[in-house]
C-alpha atoms as a PDB file:
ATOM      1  CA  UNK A   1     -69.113  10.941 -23.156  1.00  0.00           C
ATOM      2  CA  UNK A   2     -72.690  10.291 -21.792  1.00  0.00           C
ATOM      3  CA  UNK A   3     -74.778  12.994 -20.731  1.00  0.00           C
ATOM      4  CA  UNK A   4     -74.965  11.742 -17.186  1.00  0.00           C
ATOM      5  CA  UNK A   5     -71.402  12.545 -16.783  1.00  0.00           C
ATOM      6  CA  UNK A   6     -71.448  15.914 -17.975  1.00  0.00           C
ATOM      7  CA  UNK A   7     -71.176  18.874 -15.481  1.00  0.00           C
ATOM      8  CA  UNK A   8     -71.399  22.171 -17.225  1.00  0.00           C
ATOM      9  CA  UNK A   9     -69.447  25.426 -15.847  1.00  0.00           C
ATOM     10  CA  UNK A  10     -70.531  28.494 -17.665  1.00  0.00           C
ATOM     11  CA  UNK A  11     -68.450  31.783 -17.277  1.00  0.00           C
ATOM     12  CA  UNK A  12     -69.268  34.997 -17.921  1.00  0.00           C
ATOM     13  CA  UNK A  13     -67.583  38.792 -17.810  1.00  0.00           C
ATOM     14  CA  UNK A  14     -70.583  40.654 -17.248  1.00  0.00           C
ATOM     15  CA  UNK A  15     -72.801  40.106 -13.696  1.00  0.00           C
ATOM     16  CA  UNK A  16     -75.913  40.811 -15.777  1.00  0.00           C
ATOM     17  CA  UNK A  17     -75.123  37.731 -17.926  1.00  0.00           C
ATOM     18  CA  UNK A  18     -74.553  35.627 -15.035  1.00  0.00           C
ATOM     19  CA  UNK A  19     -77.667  36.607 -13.718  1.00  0.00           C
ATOM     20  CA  UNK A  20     -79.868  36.032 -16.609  1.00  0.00           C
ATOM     21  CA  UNK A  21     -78.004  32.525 -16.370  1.00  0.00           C
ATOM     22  CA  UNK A  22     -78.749  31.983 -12.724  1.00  0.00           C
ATOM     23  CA  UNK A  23     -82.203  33.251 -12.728  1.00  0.00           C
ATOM     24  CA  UNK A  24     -83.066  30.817 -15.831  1.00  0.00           C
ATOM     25  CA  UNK A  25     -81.512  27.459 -13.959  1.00  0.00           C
ATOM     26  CA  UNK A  26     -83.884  28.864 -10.851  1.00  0.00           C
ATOM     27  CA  UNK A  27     -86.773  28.219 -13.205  1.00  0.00           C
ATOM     28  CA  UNK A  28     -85.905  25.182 -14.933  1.00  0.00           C
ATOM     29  CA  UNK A  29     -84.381  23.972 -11.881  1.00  0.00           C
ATOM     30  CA  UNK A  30     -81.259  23.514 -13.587  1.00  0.00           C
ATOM     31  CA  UNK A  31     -79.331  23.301 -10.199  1.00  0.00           C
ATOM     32  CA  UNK A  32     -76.196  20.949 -11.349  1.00  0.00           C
ATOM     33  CA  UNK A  33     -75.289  23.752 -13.658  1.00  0.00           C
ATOM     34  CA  UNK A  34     -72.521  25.861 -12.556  1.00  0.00           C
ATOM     35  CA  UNK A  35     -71.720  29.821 -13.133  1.00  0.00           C
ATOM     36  CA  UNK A  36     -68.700  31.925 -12.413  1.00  0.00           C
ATOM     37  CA  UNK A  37     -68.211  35.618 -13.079  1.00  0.00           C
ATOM     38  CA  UNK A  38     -65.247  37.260 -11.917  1.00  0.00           C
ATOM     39  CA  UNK A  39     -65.455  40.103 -14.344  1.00  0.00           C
ATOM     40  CA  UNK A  40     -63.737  40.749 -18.022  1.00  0.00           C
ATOM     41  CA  UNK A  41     -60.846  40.298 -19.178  1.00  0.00           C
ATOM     42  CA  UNK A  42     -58.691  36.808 -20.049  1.00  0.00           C
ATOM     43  CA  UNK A  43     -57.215  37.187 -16.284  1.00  0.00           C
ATOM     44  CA  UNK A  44     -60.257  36.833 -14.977  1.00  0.00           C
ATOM     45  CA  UNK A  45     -62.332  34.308 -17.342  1.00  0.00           C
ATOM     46  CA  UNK A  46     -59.098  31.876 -16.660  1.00  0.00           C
ATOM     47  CA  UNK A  47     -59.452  32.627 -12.764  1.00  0.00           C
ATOM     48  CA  UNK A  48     -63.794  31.877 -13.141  1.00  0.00           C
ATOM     49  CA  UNK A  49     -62.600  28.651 -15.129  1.00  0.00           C
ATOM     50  CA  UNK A  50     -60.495  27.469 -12.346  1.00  0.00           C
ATOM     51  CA  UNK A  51     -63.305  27.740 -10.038  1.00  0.00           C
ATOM     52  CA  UNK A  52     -65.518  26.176 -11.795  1.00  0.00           C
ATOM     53  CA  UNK A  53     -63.346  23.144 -12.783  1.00  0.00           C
ATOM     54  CA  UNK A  54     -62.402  23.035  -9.328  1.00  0.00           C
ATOM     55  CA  UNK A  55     -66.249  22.818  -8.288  1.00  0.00           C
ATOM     56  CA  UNK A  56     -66.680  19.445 -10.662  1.00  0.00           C
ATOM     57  CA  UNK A  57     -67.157  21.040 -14.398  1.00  0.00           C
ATOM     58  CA  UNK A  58     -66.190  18.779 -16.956  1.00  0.00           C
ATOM     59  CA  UNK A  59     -67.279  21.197 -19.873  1.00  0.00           C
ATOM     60  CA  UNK A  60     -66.734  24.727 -20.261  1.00  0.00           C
ATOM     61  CA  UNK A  61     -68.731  27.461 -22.013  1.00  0.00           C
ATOM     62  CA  UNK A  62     -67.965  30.779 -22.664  1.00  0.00           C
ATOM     63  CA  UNK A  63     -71.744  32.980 -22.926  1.00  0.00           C
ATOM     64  CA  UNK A  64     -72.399  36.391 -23.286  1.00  0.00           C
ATOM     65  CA  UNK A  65     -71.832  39.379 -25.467  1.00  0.00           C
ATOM     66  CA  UNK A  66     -69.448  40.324 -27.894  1.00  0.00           C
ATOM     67  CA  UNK A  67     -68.722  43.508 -30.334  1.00  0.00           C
ATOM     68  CA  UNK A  68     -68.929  42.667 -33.879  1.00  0.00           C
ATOM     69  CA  UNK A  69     -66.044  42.636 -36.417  1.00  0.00           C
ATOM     70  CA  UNK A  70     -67.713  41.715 -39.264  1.00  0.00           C
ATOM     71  CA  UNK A  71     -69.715  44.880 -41.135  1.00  0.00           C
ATOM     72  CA  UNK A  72     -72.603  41.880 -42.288  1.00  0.00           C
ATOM     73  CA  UNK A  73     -73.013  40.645 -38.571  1.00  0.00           C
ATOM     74  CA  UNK A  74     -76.345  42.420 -37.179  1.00  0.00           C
ATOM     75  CA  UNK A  75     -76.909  43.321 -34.068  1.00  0.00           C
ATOM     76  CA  UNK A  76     -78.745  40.058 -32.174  1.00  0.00           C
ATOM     77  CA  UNK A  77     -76.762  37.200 -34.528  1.00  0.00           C
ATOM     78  CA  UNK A  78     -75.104  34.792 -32.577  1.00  0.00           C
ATOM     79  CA  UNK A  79     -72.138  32.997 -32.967  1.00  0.00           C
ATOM     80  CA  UNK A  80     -70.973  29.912 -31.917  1.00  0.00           C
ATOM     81  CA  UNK A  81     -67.200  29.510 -31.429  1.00  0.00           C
ATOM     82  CA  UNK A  82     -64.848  27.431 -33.944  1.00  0.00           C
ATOM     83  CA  UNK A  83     -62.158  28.712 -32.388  1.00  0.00           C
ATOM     84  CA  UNK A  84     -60.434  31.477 -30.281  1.00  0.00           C
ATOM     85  CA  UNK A  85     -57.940  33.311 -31.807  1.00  0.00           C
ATOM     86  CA  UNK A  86     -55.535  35.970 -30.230  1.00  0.00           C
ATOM     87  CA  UNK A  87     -53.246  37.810 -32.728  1.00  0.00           C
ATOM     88  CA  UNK A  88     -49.866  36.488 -33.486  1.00  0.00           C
ATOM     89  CA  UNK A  89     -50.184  32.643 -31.233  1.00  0.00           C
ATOM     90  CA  UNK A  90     -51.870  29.905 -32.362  1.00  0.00           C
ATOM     91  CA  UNK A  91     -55.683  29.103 -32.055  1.00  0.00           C
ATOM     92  CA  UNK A  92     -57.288  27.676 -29.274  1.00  0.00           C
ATOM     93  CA  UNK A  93     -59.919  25.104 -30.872  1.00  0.00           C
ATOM     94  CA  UNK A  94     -62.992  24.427 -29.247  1.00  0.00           C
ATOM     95  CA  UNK A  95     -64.461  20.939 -29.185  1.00  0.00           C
ATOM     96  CA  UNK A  96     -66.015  20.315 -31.942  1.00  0.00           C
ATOM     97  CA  UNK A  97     -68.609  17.821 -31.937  1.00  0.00           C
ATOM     98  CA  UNK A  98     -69.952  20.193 -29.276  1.00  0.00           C
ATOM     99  CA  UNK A  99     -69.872  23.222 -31.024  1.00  0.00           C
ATOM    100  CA  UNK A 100     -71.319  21.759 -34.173  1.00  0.00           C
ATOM    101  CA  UNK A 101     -74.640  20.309 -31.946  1.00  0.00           C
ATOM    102  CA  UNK A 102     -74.684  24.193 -31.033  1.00  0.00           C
ATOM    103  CA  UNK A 103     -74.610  25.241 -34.127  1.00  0.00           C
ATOM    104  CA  UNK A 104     -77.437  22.817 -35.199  1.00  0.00           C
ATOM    105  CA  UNK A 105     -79.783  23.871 -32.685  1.00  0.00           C
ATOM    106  CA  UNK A 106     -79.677  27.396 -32.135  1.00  0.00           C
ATOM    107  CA  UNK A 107     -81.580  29.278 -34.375  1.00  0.00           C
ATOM    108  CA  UNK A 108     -79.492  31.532 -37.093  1.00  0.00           C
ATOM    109  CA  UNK A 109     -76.538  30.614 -35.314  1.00  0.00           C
ATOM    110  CA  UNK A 110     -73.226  31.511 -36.970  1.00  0.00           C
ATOM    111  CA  UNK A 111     -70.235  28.516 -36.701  1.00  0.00           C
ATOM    112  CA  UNK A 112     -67.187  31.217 -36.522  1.00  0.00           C
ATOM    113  CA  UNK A 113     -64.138  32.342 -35.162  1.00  0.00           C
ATOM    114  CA  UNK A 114     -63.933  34.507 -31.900  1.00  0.00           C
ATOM    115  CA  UNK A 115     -61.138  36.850 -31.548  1.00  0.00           C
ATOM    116  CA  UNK A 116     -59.643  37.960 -27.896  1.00  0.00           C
ATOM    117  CA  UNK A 117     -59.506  41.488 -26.882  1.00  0.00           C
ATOM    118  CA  UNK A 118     -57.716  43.012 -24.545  1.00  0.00           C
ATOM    119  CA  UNK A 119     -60.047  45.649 -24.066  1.00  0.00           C
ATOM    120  CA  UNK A 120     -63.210  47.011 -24.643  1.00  0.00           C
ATOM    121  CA  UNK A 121     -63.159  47.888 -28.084  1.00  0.00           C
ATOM    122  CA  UNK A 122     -64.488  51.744 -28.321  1.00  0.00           C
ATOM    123  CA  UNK A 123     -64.653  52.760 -31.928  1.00  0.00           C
ATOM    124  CA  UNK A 124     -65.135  51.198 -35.224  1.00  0.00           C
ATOM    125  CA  UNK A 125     -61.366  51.668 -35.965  1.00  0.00           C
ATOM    126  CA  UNK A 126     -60.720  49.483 -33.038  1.00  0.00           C
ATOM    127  CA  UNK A 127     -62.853  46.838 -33.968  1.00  0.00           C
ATOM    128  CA  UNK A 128     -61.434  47.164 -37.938  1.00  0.00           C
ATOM    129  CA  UNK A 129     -57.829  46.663 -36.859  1.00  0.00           C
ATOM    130  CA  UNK A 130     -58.691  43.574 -34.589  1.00  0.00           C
ATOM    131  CA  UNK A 131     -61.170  42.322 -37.519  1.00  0.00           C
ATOM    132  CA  UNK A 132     -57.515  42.840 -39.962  1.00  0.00           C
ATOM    133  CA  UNK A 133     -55.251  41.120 -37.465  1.00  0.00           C
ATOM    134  CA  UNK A 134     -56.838  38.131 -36.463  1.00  0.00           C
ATOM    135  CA  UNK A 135     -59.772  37.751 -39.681  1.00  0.00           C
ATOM    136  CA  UNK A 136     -62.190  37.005 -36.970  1.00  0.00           C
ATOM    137  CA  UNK A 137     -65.744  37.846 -36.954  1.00  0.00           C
ATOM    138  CA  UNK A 138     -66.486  38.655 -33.186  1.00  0.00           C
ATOM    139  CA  UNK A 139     -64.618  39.657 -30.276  1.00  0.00           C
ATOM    140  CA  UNK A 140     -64.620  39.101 -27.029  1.00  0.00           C
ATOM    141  CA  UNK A 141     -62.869  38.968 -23.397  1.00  0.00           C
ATOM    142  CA  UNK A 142     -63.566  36.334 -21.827  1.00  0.00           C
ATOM    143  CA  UNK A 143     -63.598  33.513 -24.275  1.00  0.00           C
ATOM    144  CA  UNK A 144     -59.888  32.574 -25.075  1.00  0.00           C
ATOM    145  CA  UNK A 145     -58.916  33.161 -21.267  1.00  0.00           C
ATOM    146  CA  UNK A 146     -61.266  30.220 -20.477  1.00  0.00           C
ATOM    147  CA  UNK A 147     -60.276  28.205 -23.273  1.00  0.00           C
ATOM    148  CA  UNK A 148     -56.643  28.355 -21.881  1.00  0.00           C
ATOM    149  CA  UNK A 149     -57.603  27.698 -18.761  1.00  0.00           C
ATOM    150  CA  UNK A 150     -59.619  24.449 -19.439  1.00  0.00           C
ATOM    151  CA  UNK A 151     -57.319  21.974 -19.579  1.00  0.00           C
ATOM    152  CA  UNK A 152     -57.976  19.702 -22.606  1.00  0.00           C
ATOM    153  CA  UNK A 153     -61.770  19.932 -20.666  1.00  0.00           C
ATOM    154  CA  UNK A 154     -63.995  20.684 -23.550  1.00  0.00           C
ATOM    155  CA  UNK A 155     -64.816  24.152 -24.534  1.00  0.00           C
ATOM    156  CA  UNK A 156     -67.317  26.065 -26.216  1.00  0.00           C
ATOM    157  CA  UNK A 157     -68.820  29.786 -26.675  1.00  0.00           C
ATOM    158  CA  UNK A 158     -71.878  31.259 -27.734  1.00  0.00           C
ATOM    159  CA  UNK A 159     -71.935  35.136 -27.731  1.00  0.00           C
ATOM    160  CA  UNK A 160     -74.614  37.762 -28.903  1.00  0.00           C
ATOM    161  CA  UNK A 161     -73.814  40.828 -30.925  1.00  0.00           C
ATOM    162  CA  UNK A 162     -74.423  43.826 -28.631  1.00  0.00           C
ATOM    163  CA  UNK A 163     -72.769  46.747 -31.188  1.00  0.00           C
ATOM    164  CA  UNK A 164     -72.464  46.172 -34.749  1.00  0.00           C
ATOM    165  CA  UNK A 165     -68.429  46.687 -36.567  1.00  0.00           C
ATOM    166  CA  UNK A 166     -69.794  50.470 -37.057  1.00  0.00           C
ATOM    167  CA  UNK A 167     -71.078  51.087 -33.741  1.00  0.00           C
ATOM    168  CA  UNK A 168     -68.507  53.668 -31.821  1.00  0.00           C
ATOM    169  CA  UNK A 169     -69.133  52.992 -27.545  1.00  0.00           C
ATOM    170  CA  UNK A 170     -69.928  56.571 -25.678  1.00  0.00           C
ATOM    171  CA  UNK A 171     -67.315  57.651 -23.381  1.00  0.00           C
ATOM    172  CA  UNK A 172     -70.141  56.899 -20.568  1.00  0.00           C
ATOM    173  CA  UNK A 173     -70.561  53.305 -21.191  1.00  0.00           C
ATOM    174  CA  UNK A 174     -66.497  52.803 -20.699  1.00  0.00           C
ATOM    175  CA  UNK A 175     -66.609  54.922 -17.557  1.00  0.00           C
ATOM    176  CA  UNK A 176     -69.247  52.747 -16.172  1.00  0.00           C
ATOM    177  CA  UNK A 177     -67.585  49.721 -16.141  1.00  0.00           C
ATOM    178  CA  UNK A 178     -66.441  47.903 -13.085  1.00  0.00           C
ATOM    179  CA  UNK A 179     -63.764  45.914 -13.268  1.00  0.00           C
ATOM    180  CA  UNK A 180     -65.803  43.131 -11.182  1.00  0.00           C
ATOM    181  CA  UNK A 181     -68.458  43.039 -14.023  1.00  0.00           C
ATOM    182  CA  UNK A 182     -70.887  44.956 -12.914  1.00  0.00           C
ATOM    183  CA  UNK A 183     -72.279  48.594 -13.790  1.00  0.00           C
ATOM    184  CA  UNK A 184     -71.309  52.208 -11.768  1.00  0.00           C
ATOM    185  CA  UNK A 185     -74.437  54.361 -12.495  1.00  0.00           C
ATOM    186  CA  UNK A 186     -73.232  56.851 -10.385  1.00  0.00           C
ATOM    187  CA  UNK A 187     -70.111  57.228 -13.124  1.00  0.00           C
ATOM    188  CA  UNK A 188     -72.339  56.878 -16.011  1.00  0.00           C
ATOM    189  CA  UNK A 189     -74.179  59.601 -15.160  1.00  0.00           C
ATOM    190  CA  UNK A 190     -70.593  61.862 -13.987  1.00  0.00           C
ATOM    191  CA  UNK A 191     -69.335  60.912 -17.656  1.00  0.00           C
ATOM    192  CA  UNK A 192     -72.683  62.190 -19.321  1.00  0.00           C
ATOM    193  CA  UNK A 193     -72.752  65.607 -16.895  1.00  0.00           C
ATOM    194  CA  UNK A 194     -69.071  66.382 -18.750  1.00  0.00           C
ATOM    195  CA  UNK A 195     -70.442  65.201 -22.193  1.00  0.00           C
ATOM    196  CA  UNK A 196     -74.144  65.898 -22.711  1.00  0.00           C
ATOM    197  CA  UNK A 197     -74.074  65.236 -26.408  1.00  0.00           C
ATOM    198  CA  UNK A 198     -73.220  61.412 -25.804  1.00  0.00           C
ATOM    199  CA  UNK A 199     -76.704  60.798 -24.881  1.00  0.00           C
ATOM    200  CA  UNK A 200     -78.045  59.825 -28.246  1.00  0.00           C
ATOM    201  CA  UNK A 201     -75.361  57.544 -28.572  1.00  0.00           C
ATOM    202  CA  UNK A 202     -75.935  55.822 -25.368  1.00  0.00           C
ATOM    203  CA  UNK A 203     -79.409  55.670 -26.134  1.00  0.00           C
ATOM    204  CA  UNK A 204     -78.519  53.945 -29.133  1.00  0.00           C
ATOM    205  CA  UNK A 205     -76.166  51.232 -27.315  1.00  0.00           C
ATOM    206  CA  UNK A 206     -79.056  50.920 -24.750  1.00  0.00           C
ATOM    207  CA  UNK A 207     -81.276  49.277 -27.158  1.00  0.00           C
ATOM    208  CA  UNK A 208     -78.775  47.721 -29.297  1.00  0.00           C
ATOM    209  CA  UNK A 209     -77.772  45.736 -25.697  1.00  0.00           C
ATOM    210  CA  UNK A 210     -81.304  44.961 -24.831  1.00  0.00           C
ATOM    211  CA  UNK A 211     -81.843  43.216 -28.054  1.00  0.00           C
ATOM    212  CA  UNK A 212     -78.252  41.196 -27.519  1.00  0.00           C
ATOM    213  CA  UNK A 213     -79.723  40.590 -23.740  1.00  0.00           C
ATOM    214  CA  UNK A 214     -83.388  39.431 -25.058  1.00  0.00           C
ATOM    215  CA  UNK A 215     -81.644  36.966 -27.333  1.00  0.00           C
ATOM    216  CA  UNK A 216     -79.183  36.028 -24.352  1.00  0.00           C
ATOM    217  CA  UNK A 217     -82.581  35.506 -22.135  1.00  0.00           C
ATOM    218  CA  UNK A 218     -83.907  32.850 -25.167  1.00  0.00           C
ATOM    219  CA  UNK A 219     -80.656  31.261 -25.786  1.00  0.00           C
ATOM    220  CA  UNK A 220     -80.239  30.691 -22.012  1.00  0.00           C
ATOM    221  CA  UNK A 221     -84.008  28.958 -21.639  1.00  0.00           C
ATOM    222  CA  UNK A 222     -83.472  26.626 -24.636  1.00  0.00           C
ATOM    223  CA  UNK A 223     -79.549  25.910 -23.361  1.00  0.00           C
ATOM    224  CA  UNK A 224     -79.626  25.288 -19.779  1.00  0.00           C
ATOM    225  CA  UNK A 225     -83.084  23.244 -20.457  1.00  0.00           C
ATOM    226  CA  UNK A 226     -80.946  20.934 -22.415  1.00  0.00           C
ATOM    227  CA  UNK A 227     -77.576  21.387 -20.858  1.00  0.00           C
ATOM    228  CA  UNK A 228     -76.587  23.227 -23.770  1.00  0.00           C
ATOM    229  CA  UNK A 229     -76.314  19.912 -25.558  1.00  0.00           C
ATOM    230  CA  UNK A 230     -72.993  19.390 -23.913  1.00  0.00           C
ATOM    231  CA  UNK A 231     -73.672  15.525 -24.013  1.00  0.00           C
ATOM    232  CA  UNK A 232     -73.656  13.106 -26.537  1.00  0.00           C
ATOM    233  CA  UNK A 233     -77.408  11.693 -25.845  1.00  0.00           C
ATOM    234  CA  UNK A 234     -78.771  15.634 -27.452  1.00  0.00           C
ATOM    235  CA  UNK A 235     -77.435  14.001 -31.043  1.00  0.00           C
END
């Protein structure tokens, strides 16, 4: 397929990933690119990929986040998608030649498999039994729902570590999450008034996410200024 008939659609779980997305295609005037959140979960990545093939995308990618599996993977290392795997069906492959250009030009990127969760994964226990069930490295959300949903379209994903496979969430980062992606402070702040001694913790995730959303920011100004080398002529 030539580049000049490549429309991308990008979805995301999280509204702060969309908007890192939306305000780096502002300044490299990366307007054909299309975004969709419509918050995590499979449900609702299949629902965003709908949208967006029904707005003109011929390729999908899945960007974002993830929570490690994988004790080696830092916090930071991406990971671009071989496939998406959900315990007990079989894989969801992405395209290949694709995910391999990916590979080639991001930085330190990993070529690995991405494992669906049904939820957010709150302790390292979590993350080990998901890690033993599906031998995948990363997990997240959105990925496989979009996958699904892009019929025979090709797919890719490149996701961030945001909490290593040791990393246990605070209660208060769970509570804050809206179901529509974005953030309740005003529950955040309830959950830490019960729980004081979950500060440190969150504290912790805080910078362990604004090192994932740094690397997001970079990945996102060297992808959408190439169309995340979704066409043959970035070979």
């Amino acid at each position: 397929m030539s580049a000049g008939l490549v429309r991308l659609g990008i979805v995301t779980g999280l509204k702060l990933e969309a908007d890192l997305l939306k305000s780096a295609a502002a300044r490299l005037s990366a307007a054909s690119i299309l975004i969709a959140c419509k918050g995590p979960g499979a449900a609702r990545a299949r629902r965003a990929t709908e949208q967006l093939i029904a707005e003109g995308a011929t390729h999908l990618l899945s960007f974002g986040i993830a929570a490690a599996l994988d004790p080696t993977l830092a916090v930071g290392d991406v990971i671009v998608a071989t496939a998406f795997r959900r315990a007990g069906v079989p894989d969801v492959a992405s395209d290949r030649g694709w995910a391999e250009r990916l590979a080639r030009r991001l930085s330190g990127a990993r070529f690995e498999v991405i494992a669906d969760s049904t939820d957010i994964l709150r302790t390292k226990a979590e993350k080990g039994e998901l890690r033993a069930s599906t031998s995948a490295v990363l997990a997240d959300m959105e990925s496989y729902g979009m996958a699904e949903a892009a019929a025979a379209r090709p797919c890719a994903a490149i996701r961030v570590v945001s909490d290593a496979a040791s990393q246990d969430l605070p209660p208060a980062a769970i509570a804050g999450a809206n179901a529509d992606g974005t953030i309740s402070l005003a529950r955040v702040l309830a959950a830490i008034a019960v729980n004081p001694l979950q500060i440190p913790a969150l504290i912790r995730l805080g910078r362990s996410t604004g090192v994932a959303t740094r690397r997001l920011r970079a990945l996102a100004d060297l992808g959408l200024a190439r169309g995340f080398f979704a066409g043959s002529l970035d070979l």
